[in-house]
Every structure is written in structure tokens, then in C-alpha cells.
C-alpha atoms as a PDB file:
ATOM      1  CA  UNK A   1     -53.871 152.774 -49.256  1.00  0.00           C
ATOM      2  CA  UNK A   2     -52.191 151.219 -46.270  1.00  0.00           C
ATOM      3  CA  UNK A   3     -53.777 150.851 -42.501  1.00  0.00           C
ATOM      4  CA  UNK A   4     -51.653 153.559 -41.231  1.00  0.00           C
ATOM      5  CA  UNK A   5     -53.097 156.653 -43.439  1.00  0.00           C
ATOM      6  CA  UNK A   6     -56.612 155.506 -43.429  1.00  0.00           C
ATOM      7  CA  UNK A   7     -56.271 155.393 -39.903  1.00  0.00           C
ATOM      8  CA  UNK A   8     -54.622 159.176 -39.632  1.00  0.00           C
ATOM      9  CA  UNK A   9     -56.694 160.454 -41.987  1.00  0.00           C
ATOM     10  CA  UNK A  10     -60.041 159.545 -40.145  1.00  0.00           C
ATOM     11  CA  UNK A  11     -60.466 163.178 -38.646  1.00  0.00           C
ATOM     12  CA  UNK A  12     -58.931 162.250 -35.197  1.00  0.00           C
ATOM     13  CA  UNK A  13     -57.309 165.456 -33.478  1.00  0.00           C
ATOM     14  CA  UNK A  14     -54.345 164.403 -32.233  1.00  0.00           C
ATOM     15  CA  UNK A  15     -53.066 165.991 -28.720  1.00  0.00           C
ATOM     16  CA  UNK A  16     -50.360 163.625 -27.666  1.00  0.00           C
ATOM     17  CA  UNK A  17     -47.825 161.387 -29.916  1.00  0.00           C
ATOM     18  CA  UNK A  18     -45.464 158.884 -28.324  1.00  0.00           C
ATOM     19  CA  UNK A  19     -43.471 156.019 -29.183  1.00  0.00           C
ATOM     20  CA  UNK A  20     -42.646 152.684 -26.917  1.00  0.00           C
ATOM     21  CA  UNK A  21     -40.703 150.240 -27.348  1.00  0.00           C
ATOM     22  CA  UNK A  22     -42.638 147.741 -25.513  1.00  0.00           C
ATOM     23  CA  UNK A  23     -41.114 144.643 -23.541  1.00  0.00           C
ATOM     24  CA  UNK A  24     -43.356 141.829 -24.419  1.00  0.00           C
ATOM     25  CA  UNK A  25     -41.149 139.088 -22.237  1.00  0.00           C
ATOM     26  CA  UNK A  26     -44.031 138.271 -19.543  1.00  0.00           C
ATOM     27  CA  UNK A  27     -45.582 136.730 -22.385  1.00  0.00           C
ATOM     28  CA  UNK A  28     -43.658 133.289 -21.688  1.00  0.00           C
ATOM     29  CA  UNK A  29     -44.590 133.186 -18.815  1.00  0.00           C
ATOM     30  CA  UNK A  30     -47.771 132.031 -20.143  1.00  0.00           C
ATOM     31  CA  UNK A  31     -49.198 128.800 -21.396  1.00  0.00           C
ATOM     32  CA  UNK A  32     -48.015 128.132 -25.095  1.00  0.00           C
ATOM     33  CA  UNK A  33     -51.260 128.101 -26.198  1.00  0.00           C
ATOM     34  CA  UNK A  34     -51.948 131.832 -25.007  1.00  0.00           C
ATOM     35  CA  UNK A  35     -48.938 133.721 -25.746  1.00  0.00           C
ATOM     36  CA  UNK A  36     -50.116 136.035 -28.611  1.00  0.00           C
ATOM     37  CA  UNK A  37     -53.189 136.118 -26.498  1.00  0.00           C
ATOM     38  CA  UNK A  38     -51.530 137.278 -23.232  1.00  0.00           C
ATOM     39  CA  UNK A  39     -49.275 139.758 -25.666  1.00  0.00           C
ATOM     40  CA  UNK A  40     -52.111 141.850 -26.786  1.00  0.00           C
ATOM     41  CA  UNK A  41     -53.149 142.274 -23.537  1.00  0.00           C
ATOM     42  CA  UNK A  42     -50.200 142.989 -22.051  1.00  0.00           C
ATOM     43  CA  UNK A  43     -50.004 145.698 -25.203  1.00  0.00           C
ATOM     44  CA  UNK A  44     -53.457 147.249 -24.110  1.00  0.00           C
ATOM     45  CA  UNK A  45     -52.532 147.119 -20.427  1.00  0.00           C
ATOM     46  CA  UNK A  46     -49.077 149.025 -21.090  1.00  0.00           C
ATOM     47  CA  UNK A  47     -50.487 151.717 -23.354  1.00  0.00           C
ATOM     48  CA  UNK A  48     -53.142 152.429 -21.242  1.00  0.00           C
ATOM     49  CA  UNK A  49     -51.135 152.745 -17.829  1.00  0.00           C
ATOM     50  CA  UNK A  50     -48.747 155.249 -19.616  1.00  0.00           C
ATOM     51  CA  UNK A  51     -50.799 157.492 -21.742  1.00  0.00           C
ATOM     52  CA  UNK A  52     -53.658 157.564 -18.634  1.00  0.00           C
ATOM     53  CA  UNK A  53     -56.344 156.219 -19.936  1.00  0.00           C
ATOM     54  CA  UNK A  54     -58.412 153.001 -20.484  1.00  0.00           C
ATOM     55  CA  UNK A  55     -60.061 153.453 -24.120  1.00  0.00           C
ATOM     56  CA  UNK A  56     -56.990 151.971 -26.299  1.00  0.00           C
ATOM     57  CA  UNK A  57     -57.790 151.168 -29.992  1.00  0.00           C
ATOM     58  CA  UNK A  58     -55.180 148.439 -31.802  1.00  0.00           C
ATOM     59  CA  UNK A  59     -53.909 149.154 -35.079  1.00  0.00           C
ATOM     60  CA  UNK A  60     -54.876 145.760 -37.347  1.00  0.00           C
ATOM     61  CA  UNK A  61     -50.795 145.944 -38.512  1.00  0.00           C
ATOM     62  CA  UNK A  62     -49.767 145.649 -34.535  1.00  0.00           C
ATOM     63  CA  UNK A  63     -52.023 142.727 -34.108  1.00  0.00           C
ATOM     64  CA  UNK A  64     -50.204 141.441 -37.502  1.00  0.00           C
ATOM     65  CA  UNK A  65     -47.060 141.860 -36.205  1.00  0.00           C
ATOM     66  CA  UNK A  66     -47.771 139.840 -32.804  1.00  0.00           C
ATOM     67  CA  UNK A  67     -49.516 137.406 -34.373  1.00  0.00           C
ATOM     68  CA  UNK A  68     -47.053 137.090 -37.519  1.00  0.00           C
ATOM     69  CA  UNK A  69     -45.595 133.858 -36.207  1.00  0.00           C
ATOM     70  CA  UNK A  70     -48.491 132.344 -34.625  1.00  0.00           C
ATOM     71  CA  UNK A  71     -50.051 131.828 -31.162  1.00  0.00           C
ATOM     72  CA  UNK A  72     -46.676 130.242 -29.664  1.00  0.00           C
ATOM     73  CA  UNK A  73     -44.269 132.815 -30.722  1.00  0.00           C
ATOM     74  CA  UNK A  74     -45.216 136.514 -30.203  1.00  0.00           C
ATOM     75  CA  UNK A  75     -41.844 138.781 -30.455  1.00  0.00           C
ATOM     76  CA  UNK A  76     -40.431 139.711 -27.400  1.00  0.00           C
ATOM     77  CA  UNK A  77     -40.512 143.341 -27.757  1.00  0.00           C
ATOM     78  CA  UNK A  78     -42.464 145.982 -30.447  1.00  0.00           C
ATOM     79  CA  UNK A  79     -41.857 149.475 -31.384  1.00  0.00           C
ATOM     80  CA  UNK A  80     -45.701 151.015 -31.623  1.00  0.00           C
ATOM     81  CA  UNK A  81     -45.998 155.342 -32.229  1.00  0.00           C
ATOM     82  CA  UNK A  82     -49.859 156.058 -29.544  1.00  0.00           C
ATOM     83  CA  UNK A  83     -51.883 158.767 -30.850  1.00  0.00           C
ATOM     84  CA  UNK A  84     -53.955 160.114 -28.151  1.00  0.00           C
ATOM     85  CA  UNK A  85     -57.208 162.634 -28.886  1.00  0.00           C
ATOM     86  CA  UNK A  86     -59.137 165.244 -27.389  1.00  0.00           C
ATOM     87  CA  UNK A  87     -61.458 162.407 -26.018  1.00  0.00           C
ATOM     88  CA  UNK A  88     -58.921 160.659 -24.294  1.00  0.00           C
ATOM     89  CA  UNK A  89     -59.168 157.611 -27.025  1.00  0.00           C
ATOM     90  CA  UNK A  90     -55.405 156.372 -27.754  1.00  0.00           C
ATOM     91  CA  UNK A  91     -54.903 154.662 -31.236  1.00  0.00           C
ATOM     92  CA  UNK A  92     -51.734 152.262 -31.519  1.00  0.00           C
ATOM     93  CA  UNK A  93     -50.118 152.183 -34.810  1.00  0.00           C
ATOM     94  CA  UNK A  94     -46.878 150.607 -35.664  1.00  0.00           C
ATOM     95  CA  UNK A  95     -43.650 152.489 -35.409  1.00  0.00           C
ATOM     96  CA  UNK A  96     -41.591 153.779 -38.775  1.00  0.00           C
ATOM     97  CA  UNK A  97     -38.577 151.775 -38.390  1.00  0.00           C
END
């Protein structure tokens, strides 16, 4: 059972659906040693902005996929599907290709 349907299944009533593609390329702006760092935050910071509100839950397979080549080398962009609930709480989950 992958991440993505335990996730779905967990009894979360789901008002709003989106997908981002997410530009990521602030991140090199950074100090080598903080990229992936400075990537998730800049994640959390962009989801919350746009789907107005600050609770923002981070799918384990997004925080894979930044941190799939280490701390030096996020990617410079990701495609992520936000599932937002009746209690304002947005979920990130990795976009179907």
C-alpha cells in the first residue's frame, strides 16, 4: 500500500484539489549545505500563500523527491496535487505524472 492511498484514505473530506508546478530555483540562492533545507520551506511557504492557509502537511514521497539527490541538489521545480479540508488543513501529495 503506497503513501498516496493511505494518505487519501484517512477520512479527510476533501473541499479543494489543485495542482502546482512549483519553481524551486530560489533554492540556489542558498548555501550548499541548505538547499533541500531551504526547498521544503520554500514548498510550505508556496502552498500555504496560494491555498490561504498556514496548516500545510508534506507528503513523505515529496520530501523523497527533494531530497532524492541529497542536501546540495534539490530539483529545480516539482509537480505536487494540495488537498485542502473542511478544517482548512492542506495535505501535499505528489502529482500523477
Amino acid at each position: 500500500m503506497s503513501t498516496e492511498s493511505k494518505t487519501q484514505t484517512s477520512g479527510m473530506e476533501i473541499v479543494e484539489e489543485r495542482v502546482y508546478t512549483i519553481p524551486l530555483k530560489d533554492v540556489k540562492k542558498a548555501p550548499t549545505g541548505k538547499r533541500s533545507n531551504k526547498a521544503v520551506r520554500i514548498l510550505r511557504e508556496f502552498i500555504a500563500k496560494h491555498m490561504k492557509t498556514e496548516n500545510v502537511i508534506i507528503d513523505p514521497a515529496v520530501n523523497e523527491r527533494i531530497w532524492m539527490r541529497g542536501i546540495e541538489k534539490p530539483p529545480r521545480r516539482i509537480k505536487v496535487k494540495a488537498l485542502k479540508d473542511r478544517e482548512g488543513v492542506v495535505e501535499v501529495l505528489l502529482a500523477e505524472e
